[in-house]
Protein backbone atom coordinates (compact mmCIF):
# COMPACT_ATOMS: atom_id res chain seq x y z
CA UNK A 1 86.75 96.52 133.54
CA UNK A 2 85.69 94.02 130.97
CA UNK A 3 85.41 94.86 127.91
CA UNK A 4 85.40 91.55 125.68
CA UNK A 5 82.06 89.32 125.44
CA UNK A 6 84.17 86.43 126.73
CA UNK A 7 81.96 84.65 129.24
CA UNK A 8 84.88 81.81 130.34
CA UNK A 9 86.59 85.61 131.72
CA UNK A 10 83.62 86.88 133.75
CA UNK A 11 84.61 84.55 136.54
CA UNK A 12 88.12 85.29 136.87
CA UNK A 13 89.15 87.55 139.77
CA UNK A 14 89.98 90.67 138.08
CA UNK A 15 93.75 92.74 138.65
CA UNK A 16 94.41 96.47 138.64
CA UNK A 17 95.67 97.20 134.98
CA UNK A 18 99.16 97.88 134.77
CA UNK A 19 98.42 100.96 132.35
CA UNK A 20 96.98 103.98 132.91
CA UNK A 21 95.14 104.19 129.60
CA UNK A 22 93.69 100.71 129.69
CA UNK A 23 90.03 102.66 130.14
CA UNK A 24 89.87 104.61 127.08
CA UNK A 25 92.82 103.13 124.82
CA UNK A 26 91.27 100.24 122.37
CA UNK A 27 94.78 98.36 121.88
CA UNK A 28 94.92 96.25 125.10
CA UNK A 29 92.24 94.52 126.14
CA UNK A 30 93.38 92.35 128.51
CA UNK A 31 95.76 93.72 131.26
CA UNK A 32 92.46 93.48 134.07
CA UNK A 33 93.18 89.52 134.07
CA UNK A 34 96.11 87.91 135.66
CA UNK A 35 99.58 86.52 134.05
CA UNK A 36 98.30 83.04 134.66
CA UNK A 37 94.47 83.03 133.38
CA UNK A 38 95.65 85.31 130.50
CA UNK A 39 98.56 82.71 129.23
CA UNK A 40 96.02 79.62 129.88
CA UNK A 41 93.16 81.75 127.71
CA UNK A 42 95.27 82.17 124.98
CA UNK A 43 96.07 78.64 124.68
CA UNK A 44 92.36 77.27 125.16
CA UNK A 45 91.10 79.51 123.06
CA UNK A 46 93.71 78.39 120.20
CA UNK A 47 92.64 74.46 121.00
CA UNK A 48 88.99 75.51 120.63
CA UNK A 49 88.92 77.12 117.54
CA UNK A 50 90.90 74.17 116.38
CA UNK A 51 88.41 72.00 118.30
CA UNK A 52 85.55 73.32 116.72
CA UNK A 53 87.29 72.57 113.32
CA UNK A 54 88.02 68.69 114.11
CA UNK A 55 91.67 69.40 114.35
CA UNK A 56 93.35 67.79 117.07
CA UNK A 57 97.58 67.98 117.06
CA UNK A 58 99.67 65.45 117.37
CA UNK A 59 101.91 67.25 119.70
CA UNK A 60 101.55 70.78 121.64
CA UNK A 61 105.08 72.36 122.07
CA UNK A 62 105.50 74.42 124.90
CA UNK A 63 104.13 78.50 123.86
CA UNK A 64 106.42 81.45 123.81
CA UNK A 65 104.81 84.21 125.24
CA UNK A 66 106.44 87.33 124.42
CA UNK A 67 106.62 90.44 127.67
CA UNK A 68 105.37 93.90 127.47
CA UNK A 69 107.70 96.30 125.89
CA UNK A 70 108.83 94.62 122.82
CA UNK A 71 107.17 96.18 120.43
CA UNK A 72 109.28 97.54 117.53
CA UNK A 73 106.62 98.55 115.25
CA UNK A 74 103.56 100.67 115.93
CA UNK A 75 100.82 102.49 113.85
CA UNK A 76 99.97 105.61 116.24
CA UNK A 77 95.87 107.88 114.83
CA UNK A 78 97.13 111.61 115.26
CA UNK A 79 95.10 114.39 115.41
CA UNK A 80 95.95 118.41 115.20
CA UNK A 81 93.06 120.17 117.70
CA UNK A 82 94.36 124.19 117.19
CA UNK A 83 98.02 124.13 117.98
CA UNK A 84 97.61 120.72 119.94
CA UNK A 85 98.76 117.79 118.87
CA UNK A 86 96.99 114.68 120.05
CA UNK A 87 98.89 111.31 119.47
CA UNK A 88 97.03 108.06 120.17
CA UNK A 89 94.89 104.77 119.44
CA UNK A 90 91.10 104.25 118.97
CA UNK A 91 89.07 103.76 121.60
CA UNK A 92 87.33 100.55 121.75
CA UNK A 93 85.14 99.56 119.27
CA UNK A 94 85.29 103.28 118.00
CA UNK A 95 86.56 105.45 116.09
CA UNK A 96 87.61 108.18 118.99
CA UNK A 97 91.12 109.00 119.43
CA UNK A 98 92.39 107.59 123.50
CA UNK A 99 95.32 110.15 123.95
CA UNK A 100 98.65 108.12 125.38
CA UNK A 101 101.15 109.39 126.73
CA UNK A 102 103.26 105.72 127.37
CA UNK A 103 102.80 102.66 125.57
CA UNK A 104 103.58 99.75 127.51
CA UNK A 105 104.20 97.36 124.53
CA UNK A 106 106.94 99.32 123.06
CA UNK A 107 110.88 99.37 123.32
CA UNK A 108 112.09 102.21 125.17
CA UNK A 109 113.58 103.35 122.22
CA UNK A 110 110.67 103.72 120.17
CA UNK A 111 109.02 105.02 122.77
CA UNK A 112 111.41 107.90 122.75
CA UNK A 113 111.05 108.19 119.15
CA UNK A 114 107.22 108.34 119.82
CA UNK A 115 107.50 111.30 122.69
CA UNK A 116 109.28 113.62 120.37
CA UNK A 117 106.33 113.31 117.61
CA UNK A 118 103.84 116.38 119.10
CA UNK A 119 106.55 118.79 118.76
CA UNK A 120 107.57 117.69 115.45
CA UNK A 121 103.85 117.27 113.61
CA UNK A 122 103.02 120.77 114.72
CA UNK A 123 104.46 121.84 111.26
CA UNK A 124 103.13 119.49 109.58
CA UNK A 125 99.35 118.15 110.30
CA UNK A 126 96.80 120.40 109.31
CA UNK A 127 94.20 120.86 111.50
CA UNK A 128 91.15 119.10 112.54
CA UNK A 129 92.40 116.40 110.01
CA UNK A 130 92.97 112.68 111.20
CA UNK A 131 96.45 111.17 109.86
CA UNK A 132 97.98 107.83 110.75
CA UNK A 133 101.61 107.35 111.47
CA UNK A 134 103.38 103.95 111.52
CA UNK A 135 107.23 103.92 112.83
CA UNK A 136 108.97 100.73 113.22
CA UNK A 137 112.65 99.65 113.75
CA UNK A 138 115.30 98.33 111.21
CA UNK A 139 118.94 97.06 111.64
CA UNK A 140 121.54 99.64 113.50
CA UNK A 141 118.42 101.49 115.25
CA UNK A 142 117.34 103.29 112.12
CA UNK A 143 113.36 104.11 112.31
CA UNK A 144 111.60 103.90 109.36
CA UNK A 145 108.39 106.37 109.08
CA UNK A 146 105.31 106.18 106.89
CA UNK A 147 102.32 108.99 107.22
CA UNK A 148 99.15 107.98 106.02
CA UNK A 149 95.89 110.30 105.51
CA UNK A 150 97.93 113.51 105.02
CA UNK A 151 97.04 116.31 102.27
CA UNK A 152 99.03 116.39 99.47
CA UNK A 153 100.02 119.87 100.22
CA UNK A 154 100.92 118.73 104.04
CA UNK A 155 103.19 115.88 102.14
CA UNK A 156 105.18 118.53 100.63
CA UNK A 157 106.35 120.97 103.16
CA UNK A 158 109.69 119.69 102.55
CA UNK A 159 111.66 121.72 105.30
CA UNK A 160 109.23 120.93 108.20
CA UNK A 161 109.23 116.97 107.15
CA UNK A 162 113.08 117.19 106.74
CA UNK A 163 112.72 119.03 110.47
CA UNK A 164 110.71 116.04 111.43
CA UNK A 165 113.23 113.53 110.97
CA UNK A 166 116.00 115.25 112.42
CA UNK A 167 114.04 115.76 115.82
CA UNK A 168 112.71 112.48 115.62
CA UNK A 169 115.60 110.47 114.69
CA UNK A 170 114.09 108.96 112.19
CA UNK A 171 115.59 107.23 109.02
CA UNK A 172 113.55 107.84 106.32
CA UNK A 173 109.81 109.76 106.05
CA UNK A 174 107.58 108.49 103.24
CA UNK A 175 103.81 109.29 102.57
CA UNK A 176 100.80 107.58 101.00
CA UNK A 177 97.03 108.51 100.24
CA UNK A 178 95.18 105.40 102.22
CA UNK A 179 96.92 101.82 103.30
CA UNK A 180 96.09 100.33 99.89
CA UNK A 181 98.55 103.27 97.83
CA UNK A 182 102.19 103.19 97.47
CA UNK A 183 104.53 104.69 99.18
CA UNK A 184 106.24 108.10 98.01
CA UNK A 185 109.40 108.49 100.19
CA UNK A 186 110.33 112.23 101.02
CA UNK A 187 113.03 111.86 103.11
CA UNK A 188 115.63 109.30 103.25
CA UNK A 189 119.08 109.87 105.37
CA UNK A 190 120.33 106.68 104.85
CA UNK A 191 119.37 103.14 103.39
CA UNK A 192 117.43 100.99 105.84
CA UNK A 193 118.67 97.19 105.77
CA UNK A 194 117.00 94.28 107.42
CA UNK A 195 119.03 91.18 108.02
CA UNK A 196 117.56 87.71 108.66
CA UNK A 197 119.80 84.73 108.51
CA UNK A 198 122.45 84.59 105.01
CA UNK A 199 119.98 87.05 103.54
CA UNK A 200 120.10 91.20 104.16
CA UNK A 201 117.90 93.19 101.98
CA UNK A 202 117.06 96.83 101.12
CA UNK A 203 113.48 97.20 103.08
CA UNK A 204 111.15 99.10 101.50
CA UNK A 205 108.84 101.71 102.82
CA UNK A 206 105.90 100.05 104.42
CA UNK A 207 107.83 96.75 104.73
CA UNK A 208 106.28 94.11 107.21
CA UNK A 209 108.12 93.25 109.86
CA UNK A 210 107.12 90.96 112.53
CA UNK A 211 106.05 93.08 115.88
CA UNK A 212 108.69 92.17 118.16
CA UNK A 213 112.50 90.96 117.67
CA UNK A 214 111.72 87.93 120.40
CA UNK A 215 108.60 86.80 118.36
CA UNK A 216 110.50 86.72 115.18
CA UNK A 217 112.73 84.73 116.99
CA UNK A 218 110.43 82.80 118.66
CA UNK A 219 108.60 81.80 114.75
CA UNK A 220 111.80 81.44 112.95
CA UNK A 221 112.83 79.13 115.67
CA UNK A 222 109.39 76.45 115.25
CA UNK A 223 109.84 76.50 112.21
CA UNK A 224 113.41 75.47 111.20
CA UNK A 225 112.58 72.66 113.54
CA UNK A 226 109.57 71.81 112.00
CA UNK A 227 111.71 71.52 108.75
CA UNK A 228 114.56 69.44 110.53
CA UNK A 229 111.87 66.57 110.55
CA UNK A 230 112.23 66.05 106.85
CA UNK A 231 115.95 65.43 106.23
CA UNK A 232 117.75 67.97 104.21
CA UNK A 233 120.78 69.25 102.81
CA UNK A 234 121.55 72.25 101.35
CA UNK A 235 120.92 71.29 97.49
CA UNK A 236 117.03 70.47 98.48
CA UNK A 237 114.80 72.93 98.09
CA UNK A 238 112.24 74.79 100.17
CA UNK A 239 109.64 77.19 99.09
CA UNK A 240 108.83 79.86 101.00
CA UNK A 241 104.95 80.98 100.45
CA UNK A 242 103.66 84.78 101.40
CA UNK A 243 107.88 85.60 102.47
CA UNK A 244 107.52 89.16 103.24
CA UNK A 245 110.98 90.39 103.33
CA UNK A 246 112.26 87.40 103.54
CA UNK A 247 111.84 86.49 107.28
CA UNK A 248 112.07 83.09 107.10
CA UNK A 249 113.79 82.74 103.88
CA UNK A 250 116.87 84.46 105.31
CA UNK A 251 117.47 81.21 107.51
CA UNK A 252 115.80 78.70 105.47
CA UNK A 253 118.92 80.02 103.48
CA UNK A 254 121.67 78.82 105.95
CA UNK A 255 120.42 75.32 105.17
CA UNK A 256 118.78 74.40 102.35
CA UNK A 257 118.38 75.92 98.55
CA UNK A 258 115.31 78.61 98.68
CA UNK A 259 112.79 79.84 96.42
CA UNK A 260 110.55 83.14 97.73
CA UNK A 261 107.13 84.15 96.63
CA UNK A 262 105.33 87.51 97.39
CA UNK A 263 102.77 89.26 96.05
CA UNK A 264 103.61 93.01 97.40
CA UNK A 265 105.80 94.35 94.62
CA UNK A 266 108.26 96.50 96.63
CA UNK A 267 109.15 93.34 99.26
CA UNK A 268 109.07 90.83 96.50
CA UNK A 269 111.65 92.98 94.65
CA UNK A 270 113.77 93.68 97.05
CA UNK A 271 113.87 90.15 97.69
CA UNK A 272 114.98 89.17 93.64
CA UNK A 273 117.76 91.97 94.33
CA UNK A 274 119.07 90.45 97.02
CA UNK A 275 118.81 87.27 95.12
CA UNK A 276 121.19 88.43 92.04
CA UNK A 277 124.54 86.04 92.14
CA UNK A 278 122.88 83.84 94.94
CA UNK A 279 122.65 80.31 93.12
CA UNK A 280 120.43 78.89 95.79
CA UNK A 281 118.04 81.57 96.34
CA UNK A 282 115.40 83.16 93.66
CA UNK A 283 112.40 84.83 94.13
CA UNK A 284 109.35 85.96 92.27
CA UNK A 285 106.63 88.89 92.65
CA UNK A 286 103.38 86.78 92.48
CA UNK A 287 99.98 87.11 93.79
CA UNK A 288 99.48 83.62 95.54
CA UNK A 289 95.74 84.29 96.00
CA UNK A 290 95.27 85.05 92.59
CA UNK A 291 98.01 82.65 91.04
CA UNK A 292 99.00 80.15 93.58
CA UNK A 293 101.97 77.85 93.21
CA UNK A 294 100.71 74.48 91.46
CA UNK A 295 101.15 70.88 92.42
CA UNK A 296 103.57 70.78 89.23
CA UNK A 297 105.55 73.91 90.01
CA UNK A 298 106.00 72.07 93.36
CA UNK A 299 107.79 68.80 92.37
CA UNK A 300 111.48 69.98 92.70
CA UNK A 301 110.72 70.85 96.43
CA UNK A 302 110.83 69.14 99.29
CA UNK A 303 108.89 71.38 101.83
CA UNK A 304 107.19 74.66 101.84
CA UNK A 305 106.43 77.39 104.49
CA UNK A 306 103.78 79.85 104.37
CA UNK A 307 103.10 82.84 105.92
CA UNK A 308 99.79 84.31 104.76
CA UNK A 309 98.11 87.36 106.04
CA UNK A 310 95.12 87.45 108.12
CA UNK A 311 93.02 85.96 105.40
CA UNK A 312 94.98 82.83 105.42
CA UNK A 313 95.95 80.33 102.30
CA UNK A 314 93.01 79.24 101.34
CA UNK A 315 93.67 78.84 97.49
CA UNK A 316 97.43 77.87 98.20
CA UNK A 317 96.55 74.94 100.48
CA UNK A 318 94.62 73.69 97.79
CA UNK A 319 97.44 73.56 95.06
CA UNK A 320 99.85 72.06 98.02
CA UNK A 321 97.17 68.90 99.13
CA UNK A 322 97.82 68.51 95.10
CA UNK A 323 101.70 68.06 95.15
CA UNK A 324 103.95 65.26 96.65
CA UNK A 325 105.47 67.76 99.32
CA UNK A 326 106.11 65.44 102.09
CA UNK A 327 106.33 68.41 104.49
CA UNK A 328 104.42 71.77 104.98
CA UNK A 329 104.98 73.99 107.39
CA UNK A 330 102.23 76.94 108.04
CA UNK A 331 103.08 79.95 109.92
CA UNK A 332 99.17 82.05 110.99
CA UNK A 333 98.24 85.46 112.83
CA UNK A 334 94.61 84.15 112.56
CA UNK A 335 93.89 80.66 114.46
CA UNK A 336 90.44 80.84 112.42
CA UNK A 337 91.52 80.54 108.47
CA UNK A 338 94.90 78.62 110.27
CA UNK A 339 92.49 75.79 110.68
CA UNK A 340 90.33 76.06 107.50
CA UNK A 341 93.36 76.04 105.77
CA UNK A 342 94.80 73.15 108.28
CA UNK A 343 91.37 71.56 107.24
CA UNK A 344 92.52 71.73 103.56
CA UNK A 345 95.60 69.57 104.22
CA UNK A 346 94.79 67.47 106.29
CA UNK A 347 92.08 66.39 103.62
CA UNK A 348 94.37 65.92 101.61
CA UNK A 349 96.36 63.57 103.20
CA UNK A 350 98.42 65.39 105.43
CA UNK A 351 99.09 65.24 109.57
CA UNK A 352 99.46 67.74 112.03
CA UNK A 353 101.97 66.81 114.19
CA UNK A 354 102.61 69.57 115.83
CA UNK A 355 101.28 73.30 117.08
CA UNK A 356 103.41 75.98 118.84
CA UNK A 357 101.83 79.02 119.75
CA UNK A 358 103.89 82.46 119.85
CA UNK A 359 102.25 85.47 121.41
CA UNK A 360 103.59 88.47 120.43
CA UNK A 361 100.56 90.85 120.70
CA UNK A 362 100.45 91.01 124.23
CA UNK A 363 97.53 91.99 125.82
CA UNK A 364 94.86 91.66 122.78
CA UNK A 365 93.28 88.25 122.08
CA UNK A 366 95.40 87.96 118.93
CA UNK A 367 97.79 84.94 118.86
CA UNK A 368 99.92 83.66 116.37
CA UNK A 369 100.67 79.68 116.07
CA UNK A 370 103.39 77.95 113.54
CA UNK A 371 101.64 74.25 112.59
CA UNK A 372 103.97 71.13 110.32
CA UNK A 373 101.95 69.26 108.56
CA UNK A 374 103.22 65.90 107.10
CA UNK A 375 101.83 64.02 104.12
C-alpha cells in the first residue's frame, strides 16, 4: 500500500486504511501507517528538514494534531461522462479523476453539501469537460462556492446555477476562468462574514481560510503566546505580514494596535473596510514579494507575524533581519522555505526559541509549524 518513496516507512507494520478510496484517491497518503508512527513521522520529518538547515529550536512545544473530519474547505475535479456526473480527486501522481463517494477529512456538514453536487451539476457541466469546484464554510453555516474551468456559456445558465444553490445550500456561487482570474459572483443569497477575534469582515469569493476550525485555533493559539513573550499593551503595535482575511489580525486586535498587509486585492480590501473608524487597526493591499515592508517602515512596531504562502518570505525576512523588531513570529505550510527563511533571521541576529507544529492536513505529509524568533 505504499505509495510515498519514504524509506524510514518501509519498515513500519502496515494497517488496513480506514477509507475505502485510499487505492485510487491521490489526497491521503498516509492512512496504511498507524496513529503512532504517523504523529512521530510528522514530527521527525519537521526536525530534519530543520536539521539539514542547521536550525536547532530552543524549545519544542507539544504538536496539535488535528482528527479526521474537520475539514471545512475542499476543492473537489468534476467531470460530466454523458448524463453522469463524476465528483472526485486526482489519482496519485496523475491527472485521473478517483471517484469518492465519502471524504473522511470533511465535516459532516460539508459532506452533505458535497453529496447533493451530482444532481445539481447535471444542468450545468458540459460534457466531457473537466471543472474544479471549491466549497468551504463561513460564519452561521453559510457555504461559499467557486467553479473553476467552466465555459463561459456554462457560467451563465443563470436558472440552473440559481437551482444549484438552492439544492445545495449554498451561499453564494461565483465563477472564474483558471485559479490565477478573479472571481465573477453569480449568485449571492446573502453576505458571507468571517469573524476572528475584535475583527468580522465581508469575505470575498475565493477567500483563504485555514482548512479546519481546530487548526485555526490551534495557530492562532502559538502564536498570541509567542507574542506574550515581548511585553505589550494595547497602544504597541504589531504587524501582521501575508494576513489573509485577517486570521490572526482579528486577535492580535484584542491586544495590541494592528497594522495588516496583503497582497490579494479582494482580502486586503475587505480588510481596510473593516478597518474604517477602527483607530488601532489599518491595513494596506501590497505585494510583500514584490514590495516588502522595510527596516524603516518597521520602527514603530514592536513585533510582526507572517503568514506567507507555500513559497515562504524570502524577500520579507530580509527587510525584517534589517529592523530593530525585537520579536518575529513566523507562521509556515512549508517546513522547507520555513527554514530558509528561519535561516534569514537567524543570520541576522535573531533566536528561535521555539517550534510548535499544527497538523491540520491529516493524512498527507503536509504539516504546518508556527516558529518566534527573538533578536
Amino acid at each position: 500500500m505504499t505509495r510515498l518513496n519514504l524509506p524510514e516507512l518501509e519498515a513500519c507494520p502496515e494497517q488496513k486504511p480506514p477509507c475505502p478510496h485510499f487505492e485510487e484517491c491521490g489526497s491521503c497518503q498516509l492512512q496504511h501507517i498507524s496513529q503512532e508512527t504517523y504523529r512521530s513521522w510528522k514530527i521527525k520529518n519537521v526536525q530534519n528538514i530543520l536539521k539539514d538547515n542547521g536550525l536547532e529550536a530552543e524549545v519544542w512545544l507539544d504538536p496539535v494534531f488535528v482528527e479526521a473530519g474537520a475539514r471545512r474547505r475542499v476543492t473537489l475535479n468534476v467531470l460530466r461522462h454523458e448524463n453522469e456526473i463524476i465528483i472526485g480527486y486526482n489519482q496519485y501522481h496523475s491527472h485521473d479523476l478517483a471517484p469518492i463517494k465519502n471524504c473522511l477529512l470533511l465535516t459532516t456538514r460539508l459532506q452533505a453539501v458535497v453529496e447533493k453536487l451530482p444532481a445539481a451539476l447535471k444542468q450545468i457541466a458540459h460534457k466531457n469537460q473537466s471543472i474544479e469546484i471549491m466549497i468551504q464554510e463561513a460564519d452561521g453555516g453559510l457555504f461559499d462556492c467557486v467553479i473553476t474551468g467552466l465555459d463561459e456559456t456554462g457560467a451563465r445558465q443563470t436558472g440552473a446555477i440559481a437551482s444549484m444553490a438552492e439544492q445545495c445550500g449554498l451561499a453564494r456561487i461565483s465563477f472564474r476562468k483558471d485559479a490565477f482570474s478573479k472571481s465573477e459572483t453569480h449568485i449571492s443569497l446573502t453576505s458571507i462574514k468571517k469573524t476572528n477575534g475584535a475583527l468580522t469582515v465581508d469575505l470575498p469569493a475565493a477567500a483563504f481560510l485555514q482548512p479546519s476550525e481546530d487548526g485555526e485555533t490551534a495557530l492562532v493559539n502559538a502564536v498570541l503566546e509567542g507574542l506574550e513573550r515581548q511585553k505589550m499593551g494595547k497602544k504597541d503595535k504589531v504587524v501582521d505580514l501575508f494576513s489573509g482575511c485577517g486570521t490572526f489580525a482579528g486577535h492580535l486586535l484584542k491586544k495590541y494596535t494592528v497594522h495588516a498587509a496583503e497582497g490579494e486585492w479582494s482580502m486586503a480590501n475587505s480588510l481596510i473596510e473593516a478597518a474604517k473608524g477602527n483607530s488601532r487597526f489599518t491595513a494596506e493591499v501590497r505585494d510583500l514579494f514584490k514590495e516588502p515592508i522595510v527596516g524603516r517602515e518597521l520602527r514603530e512596531y514592536k513585533a510582526a507575524v507572517f503568514d506567507p504562502p507555500r513559497a515562504g518570505a524570502k524577500e520579507q525576512a530580509q527587510m525584517l533581519v534589517k529592523s530593530n523588531l525585537p520579536l518575529v513570529v513566523g507562521v509556515s505550510c512549508n517546513p522547507a522555505t520555513f527554514a530558509r527563511d528561519a535561516k534569514i533571521l537567524i543570520g541576522g541576529g535573531y533566536k528561535l526559541k521555539t517550534i510548535k507544529i499544527v497538523d491540520q492536513f491529516t493524512w498527507s505529509t503536509h504539516t504546518e509549524l508556527v516558529g518566534v524568533f527573538e533578536k
